[in-house]
PDB file of N, CA and C in Angstrom:
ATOM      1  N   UNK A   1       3.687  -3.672   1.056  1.00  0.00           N
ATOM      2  CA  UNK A   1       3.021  -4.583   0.163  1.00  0.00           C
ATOM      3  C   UNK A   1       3.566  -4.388  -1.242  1.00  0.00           C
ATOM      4  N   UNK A   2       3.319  -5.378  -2.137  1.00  0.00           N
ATOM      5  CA  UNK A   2       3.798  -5.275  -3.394  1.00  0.00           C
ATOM      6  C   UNK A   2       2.943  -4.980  -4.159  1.00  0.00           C
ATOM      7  N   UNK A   3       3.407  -5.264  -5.899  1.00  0.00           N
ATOM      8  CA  UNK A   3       2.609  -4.946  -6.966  1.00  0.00           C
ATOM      9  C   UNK A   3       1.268  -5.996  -6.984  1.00  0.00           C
ATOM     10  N   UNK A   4       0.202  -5.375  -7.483  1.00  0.00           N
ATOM     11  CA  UNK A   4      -1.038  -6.204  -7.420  1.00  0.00           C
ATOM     12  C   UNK A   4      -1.570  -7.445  -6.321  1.00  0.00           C
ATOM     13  N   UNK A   5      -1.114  -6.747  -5.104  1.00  0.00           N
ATOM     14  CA  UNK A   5      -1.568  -6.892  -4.024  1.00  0.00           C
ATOM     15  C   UNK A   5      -0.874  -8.308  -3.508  1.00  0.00           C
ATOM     16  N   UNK A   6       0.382  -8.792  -4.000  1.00  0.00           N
ATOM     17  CA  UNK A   6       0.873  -9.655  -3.581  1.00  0.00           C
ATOM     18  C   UNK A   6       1.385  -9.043  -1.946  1.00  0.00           C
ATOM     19  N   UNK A   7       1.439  -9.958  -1.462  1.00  0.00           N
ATOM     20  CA  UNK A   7       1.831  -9.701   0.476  1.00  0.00           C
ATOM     21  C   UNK A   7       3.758  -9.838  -0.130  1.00  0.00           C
ATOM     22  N   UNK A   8       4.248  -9.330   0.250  1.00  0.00           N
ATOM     23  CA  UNK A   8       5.696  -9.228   0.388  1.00  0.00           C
ATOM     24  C   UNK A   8       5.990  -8.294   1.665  1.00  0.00           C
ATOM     25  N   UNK A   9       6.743  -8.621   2.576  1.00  0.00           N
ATOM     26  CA  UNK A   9       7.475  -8.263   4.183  1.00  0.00           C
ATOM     27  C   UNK A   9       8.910  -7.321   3.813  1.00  0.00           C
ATOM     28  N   UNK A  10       9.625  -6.570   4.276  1.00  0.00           N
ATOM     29  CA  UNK A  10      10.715  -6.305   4.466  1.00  0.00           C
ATOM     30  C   UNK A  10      11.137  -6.454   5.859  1.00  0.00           C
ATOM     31  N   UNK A  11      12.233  -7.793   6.224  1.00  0.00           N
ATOM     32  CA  UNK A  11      12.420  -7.771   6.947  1.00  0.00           C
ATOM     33  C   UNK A  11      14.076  -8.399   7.107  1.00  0.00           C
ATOM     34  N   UNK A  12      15.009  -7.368   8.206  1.00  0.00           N
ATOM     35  CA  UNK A  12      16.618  -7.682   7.898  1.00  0.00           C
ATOM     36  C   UNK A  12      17.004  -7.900   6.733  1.00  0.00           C
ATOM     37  N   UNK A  13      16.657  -6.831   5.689  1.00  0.00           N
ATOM     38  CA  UNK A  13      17.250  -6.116   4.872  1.00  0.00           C
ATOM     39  C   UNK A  13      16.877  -6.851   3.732  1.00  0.00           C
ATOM     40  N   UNK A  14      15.916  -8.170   3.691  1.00  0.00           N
ATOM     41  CA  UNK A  14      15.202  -8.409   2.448  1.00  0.00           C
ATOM     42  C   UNK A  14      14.015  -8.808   2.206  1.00  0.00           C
ATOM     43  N   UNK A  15      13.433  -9.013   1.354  1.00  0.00           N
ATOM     44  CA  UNK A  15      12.100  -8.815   1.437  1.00  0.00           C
ATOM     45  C   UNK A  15      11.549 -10.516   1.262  1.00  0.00           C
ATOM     46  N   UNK A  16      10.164 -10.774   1.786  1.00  0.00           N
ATOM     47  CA  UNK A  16       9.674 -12.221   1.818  1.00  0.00           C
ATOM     48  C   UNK A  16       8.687 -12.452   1.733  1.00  0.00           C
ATOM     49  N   UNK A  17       8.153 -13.168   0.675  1.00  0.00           N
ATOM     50  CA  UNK A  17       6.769 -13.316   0.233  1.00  0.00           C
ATOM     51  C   UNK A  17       6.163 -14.597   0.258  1.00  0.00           C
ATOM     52  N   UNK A  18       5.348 -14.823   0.763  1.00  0.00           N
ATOM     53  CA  UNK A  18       4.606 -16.180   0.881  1.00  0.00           C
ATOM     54  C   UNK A  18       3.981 -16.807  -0.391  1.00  0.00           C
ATOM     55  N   UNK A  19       3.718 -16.224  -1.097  1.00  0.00           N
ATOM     56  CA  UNK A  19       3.285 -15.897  -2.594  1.00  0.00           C
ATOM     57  C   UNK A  19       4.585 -16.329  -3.436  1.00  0.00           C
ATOM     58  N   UNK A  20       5.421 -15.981  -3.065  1.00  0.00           N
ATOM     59  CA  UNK A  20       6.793 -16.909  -3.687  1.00  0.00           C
ATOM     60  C   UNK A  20       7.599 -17.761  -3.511  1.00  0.00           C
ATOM     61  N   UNK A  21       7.308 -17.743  -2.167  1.00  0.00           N
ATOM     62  CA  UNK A  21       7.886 -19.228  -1.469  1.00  0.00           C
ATOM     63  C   UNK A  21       7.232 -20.281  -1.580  1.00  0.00           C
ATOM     64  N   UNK A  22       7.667 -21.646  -1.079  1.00  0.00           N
ATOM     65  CA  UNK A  22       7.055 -22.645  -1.330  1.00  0.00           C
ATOM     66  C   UNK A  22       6.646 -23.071   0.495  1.00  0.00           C
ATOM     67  N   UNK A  23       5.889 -23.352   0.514  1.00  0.00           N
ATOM     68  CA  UNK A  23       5.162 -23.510   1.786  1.00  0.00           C
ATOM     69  C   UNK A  23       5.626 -25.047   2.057  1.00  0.00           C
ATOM     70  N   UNK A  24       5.797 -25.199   3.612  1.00  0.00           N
ATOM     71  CA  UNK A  24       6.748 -26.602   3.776  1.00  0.00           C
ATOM     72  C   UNK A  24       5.824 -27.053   4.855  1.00  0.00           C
ATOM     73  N   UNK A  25       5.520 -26.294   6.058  1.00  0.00           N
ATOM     74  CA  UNK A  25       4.496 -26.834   7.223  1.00  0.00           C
ATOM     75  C   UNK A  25       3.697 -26.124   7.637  1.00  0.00           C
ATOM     76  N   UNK A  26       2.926 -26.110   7.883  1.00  0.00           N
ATOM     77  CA  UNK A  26       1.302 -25.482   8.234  1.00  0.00           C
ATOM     78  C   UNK A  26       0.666 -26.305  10.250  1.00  0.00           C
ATOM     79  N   UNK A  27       0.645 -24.648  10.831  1.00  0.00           N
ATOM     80  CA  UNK A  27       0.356 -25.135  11.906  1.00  0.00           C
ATOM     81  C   UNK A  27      -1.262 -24.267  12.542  1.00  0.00           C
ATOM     82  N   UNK A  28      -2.447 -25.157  12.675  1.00  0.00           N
ATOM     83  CA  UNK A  28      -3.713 -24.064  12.856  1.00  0.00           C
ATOM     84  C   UNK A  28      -4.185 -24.552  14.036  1.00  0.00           C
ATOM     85  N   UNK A  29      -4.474 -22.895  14.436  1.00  0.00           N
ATOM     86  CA  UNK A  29      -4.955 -23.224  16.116  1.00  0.00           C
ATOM     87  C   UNK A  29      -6.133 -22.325  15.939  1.00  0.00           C
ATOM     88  N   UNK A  30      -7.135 -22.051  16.372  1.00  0.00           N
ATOM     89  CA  UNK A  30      -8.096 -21.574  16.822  1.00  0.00           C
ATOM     90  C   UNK A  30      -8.399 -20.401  16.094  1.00  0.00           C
ATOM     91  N   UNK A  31      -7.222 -19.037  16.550  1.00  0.00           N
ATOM     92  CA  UNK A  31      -7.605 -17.994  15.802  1.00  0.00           C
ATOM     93  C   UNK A  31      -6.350 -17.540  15.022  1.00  0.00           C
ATOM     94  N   UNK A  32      -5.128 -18.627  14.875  1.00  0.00           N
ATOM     95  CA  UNK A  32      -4.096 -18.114  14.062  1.00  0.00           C
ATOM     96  C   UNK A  32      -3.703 -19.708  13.077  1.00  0.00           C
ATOM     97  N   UNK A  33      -3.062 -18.899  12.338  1.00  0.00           N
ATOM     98  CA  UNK A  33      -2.423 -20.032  11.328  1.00  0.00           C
ATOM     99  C   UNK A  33      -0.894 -19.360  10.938  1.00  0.00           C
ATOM    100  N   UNK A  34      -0.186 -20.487  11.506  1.00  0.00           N
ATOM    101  CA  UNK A  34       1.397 -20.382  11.078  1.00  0.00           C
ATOM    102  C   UNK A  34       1.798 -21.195   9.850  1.00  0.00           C
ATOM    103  N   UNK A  35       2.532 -20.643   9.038  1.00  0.00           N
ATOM    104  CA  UNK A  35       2.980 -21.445   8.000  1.00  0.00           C
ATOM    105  C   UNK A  35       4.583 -21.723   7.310  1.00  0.00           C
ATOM    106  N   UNK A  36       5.073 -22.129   7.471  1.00  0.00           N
ATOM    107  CA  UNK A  36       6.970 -22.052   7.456  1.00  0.00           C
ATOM    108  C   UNK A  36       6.694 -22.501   6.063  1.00  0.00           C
ATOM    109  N   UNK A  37       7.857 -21.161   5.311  1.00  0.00           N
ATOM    110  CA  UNK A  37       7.876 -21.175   3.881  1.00  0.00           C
ATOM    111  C   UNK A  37       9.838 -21.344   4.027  1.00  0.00           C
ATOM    112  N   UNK A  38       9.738 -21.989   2.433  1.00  0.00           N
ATOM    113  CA  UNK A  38      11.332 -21.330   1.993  1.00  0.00           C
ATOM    114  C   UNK A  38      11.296 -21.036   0.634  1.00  0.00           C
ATOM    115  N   UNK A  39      11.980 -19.899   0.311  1.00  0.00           N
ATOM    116  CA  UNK A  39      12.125 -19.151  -0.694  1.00  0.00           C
ATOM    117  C   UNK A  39      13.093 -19.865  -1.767  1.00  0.00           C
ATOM    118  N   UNK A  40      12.853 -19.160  -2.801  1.00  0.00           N
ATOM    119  CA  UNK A  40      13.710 -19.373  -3.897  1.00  0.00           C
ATOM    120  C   UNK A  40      14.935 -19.999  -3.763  1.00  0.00           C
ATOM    121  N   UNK A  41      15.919 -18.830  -2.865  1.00  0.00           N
ATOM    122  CA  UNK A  41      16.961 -19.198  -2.617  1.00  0.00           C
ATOM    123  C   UNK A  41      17.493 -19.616  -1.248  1.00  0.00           C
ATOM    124  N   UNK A  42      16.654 -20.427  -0.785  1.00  0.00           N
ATOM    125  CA  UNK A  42      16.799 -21.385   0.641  1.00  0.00           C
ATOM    126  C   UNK A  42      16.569 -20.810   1.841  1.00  0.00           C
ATOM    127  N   UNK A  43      16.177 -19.426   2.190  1.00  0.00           N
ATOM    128  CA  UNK A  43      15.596 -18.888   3.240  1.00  0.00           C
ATOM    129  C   UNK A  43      14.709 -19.591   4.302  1.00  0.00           C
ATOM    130  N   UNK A  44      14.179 -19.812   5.305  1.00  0.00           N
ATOM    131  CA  UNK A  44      12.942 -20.201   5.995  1.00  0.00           C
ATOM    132  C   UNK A  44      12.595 -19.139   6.552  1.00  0.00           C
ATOM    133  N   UNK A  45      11.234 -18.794   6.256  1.00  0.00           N
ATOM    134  CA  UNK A  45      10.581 -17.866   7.396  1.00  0.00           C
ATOM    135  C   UNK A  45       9.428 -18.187   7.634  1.00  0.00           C
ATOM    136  N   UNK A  46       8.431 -18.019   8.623  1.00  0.00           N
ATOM    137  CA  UNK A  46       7.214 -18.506   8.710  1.00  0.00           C
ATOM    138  C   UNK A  46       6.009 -17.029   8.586  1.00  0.00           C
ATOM    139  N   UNK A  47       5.224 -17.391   8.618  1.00  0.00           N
ATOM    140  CA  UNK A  47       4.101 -16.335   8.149  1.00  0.00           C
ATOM    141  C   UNK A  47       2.638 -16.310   9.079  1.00  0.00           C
ATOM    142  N   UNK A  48       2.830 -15.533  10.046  1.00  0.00           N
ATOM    143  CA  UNK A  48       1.219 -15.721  11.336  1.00  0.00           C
ATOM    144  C   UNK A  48       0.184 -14.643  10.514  1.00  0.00           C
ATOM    145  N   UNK A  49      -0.590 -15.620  10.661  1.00  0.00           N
ATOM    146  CA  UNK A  49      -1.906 -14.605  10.196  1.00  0.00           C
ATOM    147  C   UNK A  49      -2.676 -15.081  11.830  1.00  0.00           C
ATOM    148  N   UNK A  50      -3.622 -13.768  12.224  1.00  0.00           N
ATOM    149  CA  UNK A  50      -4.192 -14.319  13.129  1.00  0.00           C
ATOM    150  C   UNK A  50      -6.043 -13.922  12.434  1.00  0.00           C
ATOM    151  N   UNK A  51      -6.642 -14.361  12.879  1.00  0.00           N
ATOM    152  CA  UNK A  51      -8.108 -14.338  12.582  1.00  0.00           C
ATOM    153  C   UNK A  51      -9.050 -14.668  13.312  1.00  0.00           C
ATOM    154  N   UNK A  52     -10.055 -13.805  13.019  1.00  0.00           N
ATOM    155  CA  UNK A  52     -11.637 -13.945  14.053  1.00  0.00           C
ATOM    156  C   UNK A  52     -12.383 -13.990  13.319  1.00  0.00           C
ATOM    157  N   UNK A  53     -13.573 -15.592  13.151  1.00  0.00           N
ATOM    158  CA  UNK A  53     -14.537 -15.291  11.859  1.00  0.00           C
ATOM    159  C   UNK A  53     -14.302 -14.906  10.640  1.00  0.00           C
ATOM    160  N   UNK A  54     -12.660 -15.260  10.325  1.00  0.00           N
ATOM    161  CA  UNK A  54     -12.198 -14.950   8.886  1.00  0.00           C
ATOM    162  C   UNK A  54     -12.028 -13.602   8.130  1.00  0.00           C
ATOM    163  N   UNK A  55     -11.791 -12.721   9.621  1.00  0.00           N
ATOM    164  CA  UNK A  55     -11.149 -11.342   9.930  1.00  0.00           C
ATOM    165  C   UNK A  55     -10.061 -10.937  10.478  1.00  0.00           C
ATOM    166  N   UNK A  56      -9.217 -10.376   9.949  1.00  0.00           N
ATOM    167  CA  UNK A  56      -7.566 -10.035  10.133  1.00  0.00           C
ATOM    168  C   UNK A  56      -7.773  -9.643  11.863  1.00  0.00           C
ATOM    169  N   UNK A  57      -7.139  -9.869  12.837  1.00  0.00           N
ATOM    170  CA  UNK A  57      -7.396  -9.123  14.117  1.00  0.00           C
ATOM    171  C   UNK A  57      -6.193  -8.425  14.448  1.00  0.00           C
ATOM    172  N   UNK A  58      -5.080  -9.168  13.519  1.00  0.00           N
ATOM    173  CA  UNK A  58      -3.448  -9.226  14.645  1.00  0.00           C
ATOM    174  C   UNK A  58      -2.595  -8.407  13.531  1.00  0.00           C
ATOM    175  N   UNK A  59      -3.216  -8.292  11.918  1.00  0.00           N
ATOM    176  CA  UNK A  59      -2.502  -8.064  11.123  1.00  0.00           C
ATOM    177  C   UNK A  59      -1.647  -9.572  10.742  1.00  0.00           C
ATOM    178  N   UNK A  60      -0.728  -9.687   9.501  1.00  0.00           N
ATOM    179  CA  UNK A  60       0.442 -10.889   9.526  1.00  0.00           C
ATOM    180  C   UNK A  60       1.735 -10.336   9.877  1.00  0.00           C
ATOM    181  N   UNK A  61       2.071 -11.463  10.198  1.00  0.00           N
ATOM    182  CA  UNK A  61       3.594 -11.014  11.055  1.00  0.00           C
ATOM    183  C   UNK A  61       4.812 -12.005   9.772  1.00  0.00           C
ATOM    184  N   UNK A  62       5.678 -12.001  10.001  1.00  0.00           N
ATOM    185  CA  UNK A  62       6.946 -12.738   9.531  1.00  0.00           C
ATOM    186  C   UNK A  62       7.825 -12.773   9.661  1.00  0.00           C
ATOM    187  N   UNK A  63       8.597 -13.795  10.440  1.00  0.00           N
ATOM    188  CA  UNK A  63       9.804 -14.082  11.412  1.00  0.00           C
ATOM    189  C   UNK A  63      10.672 -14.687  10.541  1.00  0.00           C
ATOM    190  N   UNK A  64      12.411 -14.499  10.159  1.00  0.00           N
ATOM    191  CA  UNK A  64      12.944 -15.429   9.598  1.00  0.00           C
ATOM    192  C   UNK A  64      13.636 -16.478  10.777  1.00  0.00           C
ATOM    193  N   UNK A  65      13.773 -17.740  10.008  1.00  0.00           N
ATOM    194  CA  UNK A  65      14.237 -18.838  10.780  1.00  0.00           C
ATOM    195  C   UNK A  65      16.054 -19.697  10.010  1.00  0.00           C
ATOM    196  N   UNK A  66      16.388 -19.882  11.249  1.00  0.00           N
ATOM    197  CA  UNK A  66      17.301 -20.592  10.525  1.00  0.00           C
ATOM    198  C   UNK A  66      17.183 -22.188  10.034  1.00  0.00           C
ATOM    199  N   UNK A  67      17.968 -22.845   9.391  1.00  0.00           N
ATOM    200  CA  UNK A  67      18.070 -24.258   9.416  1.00  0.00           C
ATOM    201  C   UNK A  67      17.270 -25.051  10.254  1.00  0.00           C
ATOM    202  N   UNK A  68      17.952 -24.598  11.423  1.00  0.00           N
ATOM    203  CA  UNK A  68      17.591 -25.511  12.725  1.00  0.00           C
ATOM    204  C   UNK A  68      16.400 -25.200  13.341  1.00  0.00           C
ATOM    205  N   UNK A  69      16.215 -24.071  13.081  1.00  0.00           N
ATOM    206  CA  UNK A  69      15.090 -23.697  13.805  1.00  0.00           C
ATOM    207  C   UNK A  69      13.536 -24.272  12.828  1.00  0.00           C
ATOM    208  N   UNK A  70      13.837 -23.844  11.580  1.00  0.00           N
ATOM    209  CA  UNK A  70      13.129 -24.560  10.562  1.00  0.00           C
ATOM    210  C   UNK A  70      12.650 -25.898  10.787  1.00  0.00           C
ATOM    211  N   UNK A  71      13.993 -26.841  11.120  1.00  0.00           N
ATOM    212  CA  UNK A  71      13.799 -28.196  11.181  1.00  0.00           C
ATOM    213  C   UNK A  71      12.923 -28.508  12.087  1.00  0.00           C
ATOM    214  N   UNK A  72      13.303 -27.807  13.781  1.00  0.00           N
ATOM    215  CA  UNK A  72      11.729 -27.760  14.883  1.00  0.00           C
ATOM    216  C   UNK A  72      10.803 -27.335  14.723  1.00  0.00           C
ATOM    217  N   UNK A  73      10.596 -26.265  13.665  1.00  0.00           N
ATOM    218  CA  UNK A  73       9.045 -26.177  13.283  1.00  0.00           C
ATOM    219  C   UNK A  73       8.583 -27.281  12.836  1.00  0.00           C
ATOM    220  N   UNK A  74       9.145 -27.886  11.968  1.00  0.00           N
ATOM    221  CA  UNK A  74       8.791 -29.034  11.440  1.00  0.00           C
ATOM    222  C   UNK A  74       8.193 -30.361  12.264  1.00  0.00           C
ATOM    223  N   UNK A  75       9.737 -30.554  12.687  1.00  0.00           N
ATOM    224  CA  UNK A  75       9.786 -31.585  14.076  1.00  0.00           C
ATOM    225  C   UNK A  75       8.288 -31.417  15.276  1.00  0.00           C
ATOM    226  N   UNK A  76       7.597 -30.127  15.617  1.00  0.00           N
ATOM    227  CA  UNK A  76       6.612 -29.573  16.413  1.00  0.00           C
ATOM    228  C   UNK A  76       5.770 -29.791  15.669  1.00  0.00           C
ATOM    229  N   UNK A  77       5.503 -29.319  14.382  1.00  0.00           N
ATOM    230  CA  UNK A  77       3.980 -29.762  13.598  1.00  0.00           C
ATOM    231  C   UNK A  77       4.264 -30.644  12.310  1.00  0.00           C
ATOM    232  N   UNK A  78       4.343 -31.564  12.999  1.00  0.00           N
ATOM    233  CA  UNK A  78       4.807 -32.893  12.228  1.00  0.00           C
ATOM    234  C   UNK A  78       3.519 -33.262  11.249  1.00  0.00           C
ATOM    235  N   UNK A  79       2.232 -33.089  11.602  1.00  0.00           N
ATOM    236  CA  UNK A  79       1.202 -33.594  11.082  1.00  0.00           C
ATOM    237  C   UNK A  79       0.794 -32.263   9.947  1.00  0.00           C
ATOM    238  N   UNK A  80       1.617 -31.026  10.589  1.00  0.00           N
ATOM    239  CA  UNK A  80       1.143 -30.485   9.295  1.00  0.00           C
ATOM    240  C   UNK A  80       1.863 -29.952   8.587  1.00  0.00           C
ATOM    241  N   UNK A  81       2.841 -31.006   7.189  1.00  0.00           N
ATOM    242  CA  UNK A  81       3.872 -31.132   6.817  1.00  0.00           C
ATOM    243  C   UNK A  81       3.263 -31.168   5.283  1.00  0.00           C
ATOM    244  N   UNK A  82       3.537 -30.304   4.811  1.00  0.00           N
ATOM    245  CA  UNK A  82       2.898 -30.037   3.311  1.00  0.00           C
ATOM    246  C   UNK A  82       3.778 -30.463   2.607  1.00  0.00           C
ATOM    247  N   UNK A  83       3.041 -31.642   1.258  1.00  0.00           N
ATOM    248  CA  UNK A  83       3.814 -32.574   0.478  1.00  0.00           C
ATOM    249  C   UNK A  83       3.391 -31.758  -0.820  1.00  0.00           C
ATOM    250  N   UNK A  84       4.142 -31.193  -1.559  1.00  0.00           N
ATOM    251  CA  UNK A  84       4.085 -30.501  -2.495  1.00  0.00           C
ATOM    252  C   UNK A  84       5.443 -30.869  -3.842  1.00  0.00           C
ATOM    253  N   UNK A  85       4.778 -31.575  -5.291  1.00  0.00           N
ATOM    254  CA  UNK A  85       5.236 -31.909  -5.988  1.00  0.00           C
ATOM    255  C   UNK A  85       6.178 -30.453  -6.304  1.00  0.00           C
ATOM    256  N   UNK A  86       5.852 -29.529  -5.994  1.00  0.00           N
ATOM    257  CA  UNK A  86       7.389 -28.567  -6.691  1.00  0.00           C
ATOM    258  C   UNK A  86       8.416 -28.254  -5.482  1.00  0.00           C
ATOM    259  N   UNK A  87       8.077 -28.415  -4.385  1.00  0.00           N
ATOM    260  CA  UNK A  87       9.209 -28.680  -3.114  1.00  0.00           C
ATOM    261  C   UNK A  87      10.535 -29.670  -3.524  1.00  0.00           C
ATOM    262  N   UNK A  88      11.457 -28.674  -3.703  1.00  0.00           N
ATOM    263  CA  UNK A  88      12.915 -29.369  -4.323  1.00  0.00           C
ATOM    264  C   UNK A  88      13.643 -29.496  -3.348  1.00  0.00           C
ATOM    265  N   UNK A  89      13.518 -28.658  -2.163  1.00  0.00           N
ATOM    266  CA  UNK A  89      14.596 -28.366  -0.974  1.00  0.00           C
ATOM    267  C   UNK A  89      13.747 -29.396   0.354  1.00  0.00           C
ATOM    268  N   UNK A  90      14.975 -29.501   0.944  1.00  0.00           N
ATOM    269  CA  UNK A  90      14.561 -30.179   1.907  1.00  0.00           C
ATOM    270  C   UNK A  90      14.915 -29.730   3.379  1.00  0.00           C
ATOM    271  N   UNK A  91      14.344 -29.588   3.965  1.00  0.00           N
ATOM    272  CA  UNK A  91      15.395 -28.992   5.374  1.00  0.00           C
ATOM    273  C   UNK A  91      15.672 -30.491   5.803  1.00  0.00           C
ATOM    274  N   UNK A  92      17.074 -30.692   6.012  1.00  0.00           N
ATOM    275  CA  UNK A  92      18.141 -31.825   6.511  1.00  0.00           C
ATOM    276  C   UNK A  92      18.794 -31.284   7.595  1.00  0.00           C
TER     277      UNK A  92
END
Protein backbone atom coordinates (compact mmCIF):
# COMPACT_ATOMS: atom_id res chain seq x y z
CA UNK A 1 0.00 0.00 0.00
CA UNK A 2 1.03 3.54 -0.39
CA UNK A 3 1.34 6.90 1.31
CA UNK A 4 -1.95 7.96 3.09
CA UNK A 5 -3.67 4.98 2.38
CA UNK A 6 -3.87 5.26 -1.32
CA UNK A 7 -4.28 1.37 -2.74
CA UNK A 8 -1.21 1.06 -5.12
CA UNK A 9 -0.31 -2.96 -6.38
CA UNK A 10 3.19 -4.04 -7.36
CA UNK A 11 2.79 -6.05 -10.01
CA UNK A 12 5.57 -7.24 -13.07
CA UNK A 13 7.84 -4.90 -11.90
CA UNK A 14 5.52 -1.76 -11.61
CA UNK A 15 3.32 -0.48 -9.52
CA UNK A 16 -0.73 0.37 -10.23
CA UNK A 17 -3.09 2.40 -8.66
CA UNK A 18 -6.67 2.81 -9.23
CA UNK A 19 -6.51 6.11 -7.48
CA UNK A 20 -4.40 7.23 -10.45
CA UNK A 21 -5.73 5.78 -13.21
CA UNK A 22 -8.60 6.76 -15.01
CA UNK A 23 -11.32 4.19 -14.82
CA UNK A 24 -12.75 3.16 -18.42
CA UNK A 25 -15.40 0.11 -17.61
CA UNK A 26 -17.04 -1.07 -14.61
CA UNK A 27 -18.44 -4.60 -14.36
CA UNK A 28 -20.87 -5.57 -10.93
CA UNK A 29 -22.05 -8.85 -10.06
CA UNK A 30 -23.38 -9.83 -6.84
CA UNK A 31 -20.41 -10.00 -4.54
CA UNK A 32 -17.55 -8.54 -6.78
CA UNK A 33 -16.91 -5.45 -8.79
CA UNK A 34 -14.37 -5.35 -11.67
CA UNK A 35 -13.14 -2.20 -12.97
CA UNK A 36 -10.57 -1.75 -16.10
CA UNK A 37 -8.42 1.31 -15.50
CA UNK A 38 -5.58 2.93 -17.70
CA UNK A 39 -2.88 4.75 -16.28
CA UNK A 40 -1.07 7.75 -16.98
CA UNK A 41 1.01 6.28 -19.37
CA UNK A 42 -1.39 3.88 -21.34
CA UNK A 43 -1.28 0.71 -19.24
CA UNK A 44 -4.75 -1.32 -18.76
CA UNK A 45 -5.25 -3.23 -15.75
CA UNK A 46 -8.40 -4.06 -14.05
CA UNK A 47 -9.03 -4.00 -10.27
CA UNK A 48 -11.51 -7.03 -8.38
CA UNK A 49 -12.69 -6.10 -5.22
CA UNK A 50 -14.89 -8.82 -3.93
CA UNK A 51 -17.53 -8.05 -1.09
CA UNK A 52 -20.16 -9.34 1.40
CA UNK A 53 -22.52 -6.65 2.90
CA UNK A 54 -19.86 -4.09 2.02
CA UNK A 55 -17.02 -6.27 3.58
CA UNK A 56 -13.68 -7.09 1.92
CA UNK A 57 -14.01 -11.16 1.72
CA UNK A 58 -11.42 -11.89 -1.22
CA UNK A 59 -9.06 -8.96 -0.46
CA UNK A 60 -8.41 -6.76 -4.19
CA UNK A 61 -6.66 -8.37 -6.76
CA UNK A 62 -5.02 -6.61 -10.04
CA UNK A 63 -4.37 -8.16 -13.31
CA UNK A 64 -2.56 -6.22 -16.12
CA UNK A 65 -4.19 -6.37 -19.59
CA UNK A 66 -3.10 -5.78 -22.90
CA UNK A 67 -4.67 -3.64 -25.77
CA UNK A 68 -6.70 -6.36 -26.88
CA UNK A 69 -7.56 -7.79 -24.07
CA UNK A 70 -8.67 -4.32 -22.71
CA UNK A 71 -10.74 -3.82 -25.79
CA UNK A 72 -12.89 -7.33 -24.69
CA UNK A 73 -13.33 -6.14 -21.43
CA UNK A 74 -14.90 -3.49 -22.89
CA UNK A 75 -16.56 -5.26 -25.82
CA UNK A 76 -18.10 -7.90 -22.61
CA UNK A 77 -19.35 -5.00 -20.39
CA UNK A 78 -20.46 -2.78 -22.89
CA UNK A 79 -23.17 -1.25 -20.63
CA UNK A 80 -20.71 -0.51 -18.13
CA UNK A 81 -18.55 1.86 -20.06
CA UNK A 82 -17.60 4.91 -17.99
CA UNK A 83 -17.88 8.33 -19.88
CA UNK A 84 -15.55 10.49 -18.12
CA UNK A 85 -14.74 14.16 -19.28
CA UNK A 86 -10.84 13.66 -18.36
CA UNK A 87 -10.56 10.18 -20.36
CA UNK A 88 -8.07 11.31 -23.22
CA UNK A 89 -7.10 7.71 -24.31
CA UNK A 90 -9.07 5.54 -26.05
CA UNK A 91 -8.61 1.83 -26.43
CA UNK A 92 -8.82 1.46 -30.51
Amino acid sequence: MGDKGQRRFYVGGRWYSPDNATPLCRCTDIFERVTLYQTPKGAFFTFRESTVDGLGIDGAAVEVLGKAAARSFMDEHAAGIIVSPHAQRVVT
